[in-house]
N, C-alpha and C. Protein backbone atom coordinates (compact mmCIF):
# COMPACT_ATOMS: atom_id res chain seq x y z
N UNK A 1 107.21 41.43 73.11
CA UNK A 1 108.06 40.42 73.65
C UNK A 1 107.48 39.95 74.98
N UNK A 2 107.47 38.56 74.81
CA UNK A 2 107.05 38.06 76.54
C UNK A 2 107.89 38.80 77.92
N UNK A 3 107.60 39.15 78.74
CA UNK A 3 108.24 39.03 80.37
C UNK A 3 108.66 37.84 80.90
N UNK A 4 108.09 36.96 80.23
CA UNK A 4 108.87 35.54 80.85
C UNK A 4 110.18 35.01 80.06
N UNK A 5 110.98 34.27 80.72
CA UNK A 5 112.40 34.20 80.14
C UNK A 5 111.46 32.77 78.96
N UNK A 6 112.94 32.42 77.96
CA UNK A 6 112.66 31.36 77.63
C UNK A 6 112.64 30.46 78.41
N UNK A 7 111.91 29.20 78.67
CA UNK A 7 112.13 27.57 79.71
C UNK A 7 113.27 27.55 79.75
N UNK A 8 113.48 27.55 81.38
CA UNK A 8 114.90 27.07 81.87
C UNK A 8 115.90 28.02 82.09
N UNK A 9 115.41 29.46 81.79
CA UNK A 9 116.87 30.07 81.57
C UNK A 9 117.32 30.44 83.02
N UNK A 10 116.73 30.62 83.72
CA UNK A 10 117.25 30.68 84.96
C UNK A 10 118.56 29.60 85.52
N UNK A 11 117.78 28.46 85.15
CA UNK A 11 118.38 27.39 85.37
C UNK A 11 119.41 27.23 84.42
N UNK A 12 119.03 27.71 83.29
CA UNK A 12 120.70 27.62 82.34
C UNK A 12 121.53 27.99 82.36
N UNK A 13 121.50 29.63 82.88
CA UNK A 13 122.74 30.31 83.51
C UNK A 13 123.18 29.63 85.25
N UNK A 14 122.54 29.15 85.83
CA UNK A 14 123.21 28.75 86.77
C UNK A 14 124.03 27.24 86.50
N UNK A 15 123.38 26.51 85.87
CA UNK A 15 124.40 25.10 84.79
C UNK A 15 125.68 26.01 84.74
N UNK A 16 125.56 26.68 84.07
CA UNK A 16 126.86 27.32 83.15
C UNK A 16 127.57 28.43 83.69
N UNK A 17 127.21 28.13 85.56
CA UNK A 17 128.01 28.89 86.46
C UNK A 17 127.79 30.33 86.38
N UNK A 18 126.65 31.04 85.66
CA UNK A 18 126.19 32.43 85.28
C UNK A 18 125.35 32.46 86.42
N UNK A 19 125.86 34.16 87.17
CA UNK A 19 124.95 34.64 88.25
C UNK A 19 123.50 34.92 86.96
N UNK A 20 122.51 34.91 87.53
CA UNK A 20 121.38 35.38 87.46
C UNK A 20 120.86 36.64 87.81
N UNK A 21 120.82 37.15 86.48
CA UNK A 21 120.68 38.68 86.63
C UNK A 21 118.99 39.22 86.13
N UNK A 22 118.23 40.19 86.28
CA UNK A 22 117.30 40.60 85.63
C UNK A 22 117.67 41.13 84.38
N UNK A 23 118.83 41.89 84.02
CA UNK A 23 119.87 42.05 83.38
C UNK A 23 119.82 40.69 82.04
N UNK A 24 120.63 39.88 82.75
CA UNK A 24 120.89 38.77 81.83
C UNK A 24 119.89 38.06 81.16
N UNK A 25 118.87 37.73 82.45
CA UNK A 25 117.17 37.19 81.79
C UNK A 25 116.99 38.22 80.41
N UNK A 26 116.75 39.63 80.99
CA UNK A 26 116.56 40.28 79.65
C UNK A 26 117.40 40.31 78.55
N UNK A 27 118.18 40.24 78.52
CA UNK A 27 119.57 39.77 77.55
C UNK A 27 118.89 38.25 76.70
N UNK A 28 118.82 37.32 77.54
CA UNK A 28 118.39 36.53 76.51
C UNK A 28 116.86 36.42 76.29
N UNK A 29 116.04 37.12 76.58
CA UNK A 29 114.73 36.59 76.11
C UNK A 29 114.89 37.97 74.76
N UNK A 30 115.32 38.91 74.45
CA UNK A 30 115.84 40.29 73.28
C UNK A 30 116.18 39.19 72.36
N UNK A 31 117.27 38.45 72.83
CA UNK A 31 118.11 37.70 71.52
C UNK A 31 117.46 36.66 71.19
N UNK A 32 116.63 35.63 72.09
CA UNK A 32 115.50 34.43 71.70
C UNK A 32 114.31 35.26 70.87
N UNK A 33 114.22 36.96 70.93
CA UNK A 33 112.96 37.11 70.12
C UNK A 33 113.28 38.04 68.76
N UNK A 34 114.85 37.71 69.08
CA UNK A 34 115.13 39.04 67.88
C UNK A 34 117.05 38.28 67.17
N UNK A 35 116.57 37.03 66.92
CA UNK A 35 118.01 36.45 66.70
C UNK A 35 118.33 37.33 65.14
N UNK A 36 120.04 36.99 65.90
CA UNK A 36 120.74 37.94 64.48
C UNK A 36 120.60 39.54 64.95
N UNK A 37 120.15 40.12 65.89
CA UNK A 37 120.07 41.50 66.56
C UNK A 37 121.59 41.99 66.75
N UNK A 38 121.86 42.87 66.35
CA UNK A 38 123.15 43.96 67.09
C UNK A 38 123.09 43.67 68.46
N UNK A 39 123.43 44.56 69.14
CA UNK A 39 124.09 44.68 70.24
C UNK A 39 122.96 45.76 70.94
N UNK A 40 123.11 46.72 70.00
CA UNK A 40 122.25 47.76 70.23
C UNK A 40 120.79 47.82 70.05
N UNK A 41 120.21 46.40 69.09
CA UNK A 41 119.04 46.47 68.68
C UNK A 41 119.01 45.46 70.44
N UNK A 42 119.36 44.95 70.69
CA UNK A 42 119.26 43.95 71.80
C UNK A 42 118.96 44.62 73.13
N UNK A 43 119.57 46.28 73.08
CA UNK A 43 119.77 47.19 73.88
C UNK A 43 118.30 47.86 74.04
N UNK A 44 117.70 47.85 73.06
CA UNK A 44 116.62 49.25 72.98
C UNK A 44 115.77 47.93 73.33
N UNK A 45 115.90 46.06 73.13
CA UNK A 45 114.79 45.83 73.53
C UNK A 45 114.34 45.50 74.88
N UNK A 46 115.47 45.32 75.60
CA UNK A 46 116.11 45.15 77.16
C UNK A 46 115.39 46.08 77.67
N UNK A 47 115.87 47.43 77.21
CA UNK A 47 115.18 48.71 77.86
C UNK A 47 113.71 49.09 77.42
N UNK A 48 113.40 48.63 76.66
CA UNK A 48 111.60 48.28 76.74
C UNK A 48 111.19 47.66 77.44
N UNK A 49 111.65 46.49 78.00
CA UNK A 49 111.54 45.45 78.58
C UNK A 49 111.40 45.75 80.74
N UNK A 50 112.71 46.59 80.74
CA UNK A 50 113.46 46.57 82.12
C UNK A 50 113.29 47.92 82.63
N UNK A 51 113.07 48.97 81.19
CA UNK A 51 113.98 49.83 81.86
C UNK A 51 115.54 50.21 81.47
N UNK A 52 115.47 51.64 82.58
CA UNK A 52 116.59 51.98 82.28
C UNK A 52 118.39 50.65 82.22
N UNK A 53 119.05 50.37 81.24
CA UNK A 53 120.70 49.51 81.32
C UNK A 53 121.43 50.71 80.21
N UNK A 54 122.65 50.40 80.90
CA UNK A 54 123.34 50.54 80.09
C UNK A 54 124.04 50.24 79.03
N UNK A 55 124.60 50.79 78.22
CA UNK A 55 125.00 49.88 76.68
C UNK A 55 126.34 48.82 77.38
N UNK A 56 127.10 49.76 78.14
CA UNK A 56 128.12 48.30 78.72
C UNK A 56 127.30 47.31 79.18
N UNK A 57 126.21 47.70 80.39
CA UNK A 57 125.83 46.13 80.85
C UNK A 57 125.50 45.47 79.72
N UNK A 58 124.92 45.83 78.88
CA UNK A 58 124.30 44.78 77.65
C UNK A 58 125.35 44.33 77.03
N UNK A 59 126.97 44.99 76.73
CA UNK A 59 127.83 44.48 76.19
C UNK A 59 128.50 43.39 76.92
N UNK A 60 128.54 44.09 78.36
CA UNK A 60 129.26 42.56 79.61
C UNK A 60 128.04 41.54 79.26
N UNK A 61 127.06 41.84 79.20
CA UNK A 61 125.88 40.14 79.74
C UNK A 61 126.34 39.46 78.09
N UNK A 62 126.33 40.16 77.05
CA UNK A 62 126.66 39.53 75.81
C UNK A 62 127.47 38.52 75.67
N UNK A 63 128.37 39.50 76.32
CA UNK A 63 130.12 38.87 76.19
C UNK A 63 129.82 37.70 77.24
N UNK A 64 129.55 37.67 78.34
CA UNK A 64 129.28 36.43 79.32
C UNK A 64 128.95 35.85 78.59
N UNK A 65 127.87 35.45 78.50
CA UNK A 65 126.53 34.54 77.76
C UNK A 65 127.03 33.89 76.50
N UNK A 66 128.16 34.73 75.43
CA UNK A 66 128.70 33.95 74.38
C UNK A 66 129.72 33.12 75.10
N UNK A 67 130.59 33.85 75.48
CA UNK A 67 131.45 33.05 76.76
C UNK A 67 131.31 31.52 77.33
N UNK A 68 130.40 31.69 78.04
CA UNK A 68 129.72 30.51 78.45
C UNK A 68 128.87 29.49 76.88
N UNK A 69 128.79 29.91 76.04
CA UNK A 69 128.24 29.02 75.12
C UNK A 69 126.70 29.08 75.16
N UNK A 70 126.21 30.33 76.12
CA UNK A 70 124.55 29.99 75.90
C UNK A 70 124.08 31.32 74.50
N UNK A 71 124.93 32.45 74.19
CA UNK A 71 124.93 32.76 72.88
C UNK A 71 125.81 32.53 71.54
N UNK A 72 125.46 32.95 70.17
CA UNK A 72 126.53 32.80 69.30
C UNK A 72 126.57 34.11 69.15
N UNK A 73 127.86 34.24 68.65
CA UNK A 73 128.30 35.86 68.28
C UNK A 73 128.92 35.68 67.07
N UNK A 74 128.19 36.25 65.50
CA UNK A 74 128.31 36.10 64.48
C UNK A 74 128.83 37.47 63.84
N UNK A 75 129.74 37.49 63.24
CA UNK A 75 129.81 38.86 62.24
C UNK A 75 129.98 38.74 61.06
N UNK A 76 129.14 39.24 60.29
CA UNK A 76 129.37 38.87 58.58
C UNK A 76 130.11 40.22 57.91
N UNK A 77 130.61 40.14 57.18
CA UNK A 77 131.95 41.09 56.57
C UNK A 77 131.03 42.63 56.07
N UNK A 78 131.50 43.80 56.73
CA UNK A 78 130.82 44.80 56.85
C UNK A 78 129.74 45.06 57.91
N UNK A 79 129.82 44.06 58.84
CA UNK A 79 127.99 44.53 59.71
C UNK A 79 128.68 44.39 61.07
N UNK A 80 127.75 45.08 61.55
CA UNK A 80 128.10 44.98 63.15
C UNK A 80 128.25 43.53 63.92
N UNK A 81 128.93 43.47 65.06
CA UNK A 81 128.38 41.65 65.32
C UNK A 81 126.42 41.60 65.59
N UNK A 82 126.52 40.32 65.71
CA UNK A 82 124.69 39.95 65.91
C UNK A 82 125.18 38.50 66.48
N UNK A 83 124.01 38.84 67.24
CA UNK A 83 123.82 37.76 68.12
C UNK A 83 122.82 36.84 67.91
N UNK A 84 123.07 35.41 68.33
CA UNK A 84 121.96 34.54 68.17
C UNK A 84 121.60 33.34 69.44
N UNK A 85 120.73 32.94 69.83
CA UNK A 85 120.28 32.04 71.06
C UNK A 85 120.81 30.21 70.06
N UNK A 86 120.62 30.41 68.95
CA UNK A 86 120.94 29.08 68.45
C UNK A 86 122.30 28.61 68.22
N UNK A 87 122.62 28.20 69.72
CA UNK A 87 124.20 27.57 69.49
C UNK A 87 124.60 25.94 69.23
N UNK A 88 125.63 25.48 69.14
CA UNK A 88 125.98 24.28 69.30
C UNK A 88 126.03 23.47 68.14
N UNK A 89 125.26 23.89 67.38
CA UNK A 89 125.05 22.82 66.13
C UNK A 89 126.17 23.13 65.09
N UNK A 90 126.48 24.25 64.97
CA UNK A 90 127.69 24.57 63.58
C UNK A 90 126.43 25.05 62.49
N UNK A 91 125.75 25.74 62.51
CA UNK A 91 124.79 26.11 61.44
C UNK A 91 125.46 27.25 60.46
N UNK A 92 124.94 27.47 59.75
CA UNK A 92 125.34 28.49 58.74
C UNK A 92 124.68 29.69 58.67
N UNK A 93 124.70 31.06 57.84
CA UNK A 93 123.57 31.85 57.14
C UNK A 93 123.27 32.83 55.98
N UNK A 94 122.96 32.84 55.24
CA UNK A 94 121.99 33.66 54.64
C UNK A 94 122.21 35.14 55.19
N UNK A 95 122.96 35.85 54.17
CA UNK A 95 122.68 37.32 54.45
C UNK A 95 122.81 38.10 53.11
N UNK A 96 120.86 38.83 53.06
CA UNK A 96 120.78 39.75 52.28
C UNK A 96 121.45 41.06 51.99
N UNK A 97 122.38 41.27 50.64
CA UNK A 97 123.49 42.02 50.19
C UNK A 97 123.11 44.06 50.46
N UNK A 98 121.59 43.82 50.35
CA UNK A 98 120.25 45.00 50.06
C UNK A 98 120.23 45.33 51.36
N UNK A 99 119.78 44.72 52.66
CA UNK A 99 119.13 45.02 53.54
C UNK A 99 119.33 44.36 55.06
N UNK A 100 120.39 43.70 55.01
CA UNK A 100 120.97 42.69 56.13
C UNK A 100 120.46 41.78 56.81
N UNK A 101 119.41 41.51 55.88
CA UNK A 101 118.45 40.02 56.90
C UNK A 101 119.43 38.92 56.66
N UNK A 102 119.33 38.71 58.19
CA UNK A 102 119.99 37.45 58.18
C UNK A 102 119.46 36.06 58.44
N UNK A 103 119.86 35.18 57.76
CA UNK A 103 118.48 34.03 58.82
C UNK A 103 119.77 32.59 58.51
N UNK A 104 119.11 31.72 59.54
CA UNK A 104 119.64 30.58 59.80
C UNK A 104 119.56 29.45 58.37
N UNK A 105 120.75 28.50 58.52
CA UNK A 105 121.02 28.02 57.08
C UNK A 105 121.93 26.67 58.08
N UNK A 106 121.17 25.11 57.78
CA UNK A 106 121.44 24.15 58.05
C UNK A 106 122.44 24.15 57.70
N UNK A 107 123.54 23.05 58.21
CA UNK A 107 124.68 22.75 57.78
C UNK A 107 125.06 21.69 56.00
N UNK A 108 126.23 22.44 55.88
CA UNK A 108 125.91 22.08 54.29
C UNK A 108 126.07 20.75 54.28
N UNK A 109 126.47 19.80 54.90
CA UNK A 109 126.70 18.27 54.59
C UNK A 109 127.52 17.75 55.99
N UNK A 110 126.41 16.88 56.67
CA UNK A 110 126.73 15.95 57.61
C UNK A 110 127.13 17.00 59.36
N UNK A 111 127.72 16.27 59.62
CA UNK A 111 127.93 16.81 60.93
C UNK A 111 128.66 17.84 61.22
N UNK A 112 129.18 18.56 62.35
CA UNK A 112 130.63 19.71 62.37
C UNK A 112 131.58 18.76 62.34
N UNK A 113 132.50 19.62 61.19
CA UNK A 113 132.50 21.08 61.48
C UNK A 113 131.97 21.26 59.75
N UNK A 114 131.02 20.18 59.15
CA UNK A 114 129.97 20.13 58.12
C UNK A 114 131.17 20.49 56.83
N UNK A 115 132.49 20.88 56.82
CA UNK A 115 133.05 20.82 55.58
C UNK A 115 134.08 20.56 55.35
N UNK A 116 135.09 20.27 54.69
CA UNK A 116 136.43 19.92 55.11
C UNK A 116 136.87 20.68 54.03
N UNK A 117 138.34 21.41 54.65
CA UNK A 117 139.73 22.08 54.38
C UNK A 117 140.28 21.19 53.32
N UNK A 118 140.49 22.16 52.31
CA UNK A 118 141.21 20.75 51.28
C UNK A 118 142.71 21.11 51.61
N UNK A 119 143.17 22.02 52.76
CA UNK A 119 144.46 21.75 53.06
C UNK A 119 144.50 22.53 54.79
N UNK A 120 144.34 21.34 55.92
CA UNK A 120 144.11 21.70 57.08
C UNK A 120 145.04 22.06 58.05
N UNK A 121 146.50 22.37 57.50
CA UNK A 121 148.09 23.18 58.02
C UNK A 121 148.05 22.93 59.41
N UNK A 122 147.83 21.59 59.77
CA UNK A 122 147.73 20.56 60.87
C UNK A 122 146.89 20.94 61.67
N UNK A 123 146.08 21.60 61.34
CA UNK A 123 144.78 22.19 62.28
C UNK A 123 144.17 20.84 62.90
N UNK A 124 143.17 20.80 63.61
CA UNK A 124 142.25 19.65 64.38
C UNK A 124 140.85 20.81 63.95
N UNK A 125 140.05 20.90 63.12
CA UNK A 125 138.96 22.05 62.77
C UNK A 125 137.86 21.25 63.45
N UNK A 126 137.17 22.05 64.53
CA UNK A 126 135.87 21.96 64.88
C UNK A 126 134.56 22.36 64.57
N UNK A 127 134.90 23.57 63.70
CA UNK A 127 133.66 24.26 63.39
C UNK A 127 133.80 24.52 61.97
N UNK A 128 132.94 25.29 61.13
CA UNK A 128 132.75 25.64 59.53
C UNK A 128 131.76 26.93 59.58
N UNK A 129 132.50 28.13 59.36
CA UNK A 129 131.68 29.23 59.38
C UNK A 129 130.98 30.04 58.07
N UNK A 130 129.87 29.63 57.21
CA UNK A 130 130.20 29.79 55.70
C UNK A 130 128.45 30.44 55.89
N UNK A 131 129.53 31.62 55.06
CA UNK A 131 128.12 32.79 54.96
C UNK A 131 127.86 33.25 53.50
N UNK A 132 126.88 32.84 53.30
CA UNK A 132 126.17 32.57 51.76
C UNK A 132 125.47 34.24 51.53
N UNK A 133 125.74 34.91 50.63
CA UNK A 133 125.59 36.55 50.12
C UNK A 133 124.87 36.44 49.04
N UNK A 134 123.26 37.03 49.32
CA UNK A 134 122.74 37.64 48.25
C UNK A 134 121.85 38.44 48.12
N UNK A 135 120.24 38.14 47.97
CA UNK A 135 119.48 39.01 48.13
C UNK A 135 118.09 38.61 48.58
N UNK A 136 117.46 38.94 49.22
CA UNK A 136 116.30 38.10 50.09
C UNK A 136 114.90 38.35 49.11
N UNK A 137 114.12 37.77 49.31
CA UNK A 137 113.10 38.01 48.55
C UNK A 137 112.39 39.38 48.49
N UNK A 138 112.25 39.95 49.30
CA UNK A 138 111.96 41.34 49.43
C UNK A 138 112.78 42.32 48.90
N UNK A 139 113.93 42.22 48.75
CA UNK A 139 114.90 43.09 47.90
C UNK A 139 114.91 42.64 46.75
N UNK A 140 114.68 41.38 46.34
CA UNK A 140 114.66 41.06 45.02
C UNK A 140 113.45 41.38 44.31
N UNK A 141 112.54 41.27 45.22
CA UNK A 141 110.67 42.08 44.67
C UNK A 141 110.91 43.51 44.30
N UNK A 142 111.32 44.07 45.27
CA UNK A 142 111.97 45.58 45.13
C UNK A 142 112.48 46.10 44.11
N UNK A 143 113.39 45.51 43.46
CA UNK A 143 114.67 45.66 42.57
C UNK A 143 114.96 44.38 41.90
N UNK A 144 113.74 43.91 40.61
CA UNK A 144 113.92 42.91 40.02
C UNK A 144 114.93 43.12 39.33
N UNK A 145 115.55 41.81 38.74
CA UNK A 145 116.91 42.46 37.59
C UNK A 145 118.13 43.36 38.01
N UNK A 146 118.13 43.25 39.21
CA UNK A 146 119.66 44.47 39.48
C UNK A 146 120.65 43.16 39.85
C-alpha cells in the first residue's frame, strides 16, 4: 500500500469539517486499497501502515468518515459490514455465495435511486440498495456444477 493518502484527502476531510488525523489518512488510503474490507481487515492494514491503533480508533474514524459521506458502509445479509471509498453514485454489488468477494455493480437503470418501488407507502426514496448473490468465477472453477 502507498504512504501517500489518495489526492486531496487531506483537503477532503477538512471540506467535510473532518479534523485531520494520521489515524484517519490511514483509514482511508486501507479502504481506497482494499474496498469492500471489514473493519478489521482495514485494521491490520492501518497497523501495517502506522503502527500501533486501536480497533475503536478504526471503528470512530469509520463511523466519522461514513458520517460525513467520504465512506460507504455496506452490509450484505450474513457478513460483517465492509467498507468502501466509492460513494455518491447509488451503485450496486456482486457478492460471491462461496467466498465473499464482493465487487462493484453499476446501477441497474438510469439515475438514483436507479429503481422504483412498485408501492412507495408515501416514501420520497433516494437511494436503491440491490445485492445480486452468486458465485464468482473462482468458486465456480473450483466447484463446477454445484
Amino acid at each position: 500500500m502507498s504512504e501517500e493518502s489518495p489526492p486531496g484527502s487531506a483537503d477532503l476531510l477538512r471540506q467535510h469539517g473532518v479534523q485531520v488525523t494520521a489515524q484517519r489518512l490511514a483509514v482511508l488510503r486501507a479502504v481506497s486499497s482494499r474496498p469492500h474490507g471489514t473493519a478489521d481487515e482495514v485494521a491490520e492494514l492501518v497497523r501495517s501502515e502506522i503502527g500501533a491503533i486501536s480497533r475503536q480508533a478504526v471503528y470512530d474514524a469509520l463511523g466519522i468518515l461514513v458520517d460525513k459521506g467520504l465512506l460507504r458502509r455496506i452490509q450484505p445479509a450474513g457478513s460483517s459490514a465492509r467498507y468502501e471509498h466509492r460513494v455518491g453514485d447509488n451503485h450496486h454489488h456482486l457478492v460471491c455465495r462461496v467466498c465473499g468477494w464482493t465487487v462493484d455493480v453499476d446501477c441497474a437503470v438510469g439515475a438514483a435511486p436507479c429503481l422504483e418501488a412498485a408501492h412507495d407507502a408515501g416514501f420520497e426514496i433516494a437511494e436503491a440498495e440491490v445485492i445480486y448473490w452468486g458465485r464468482c468465477p473462482g468458486c465456480r472453477e473450483a466447484a463446477p456444477g454445484d
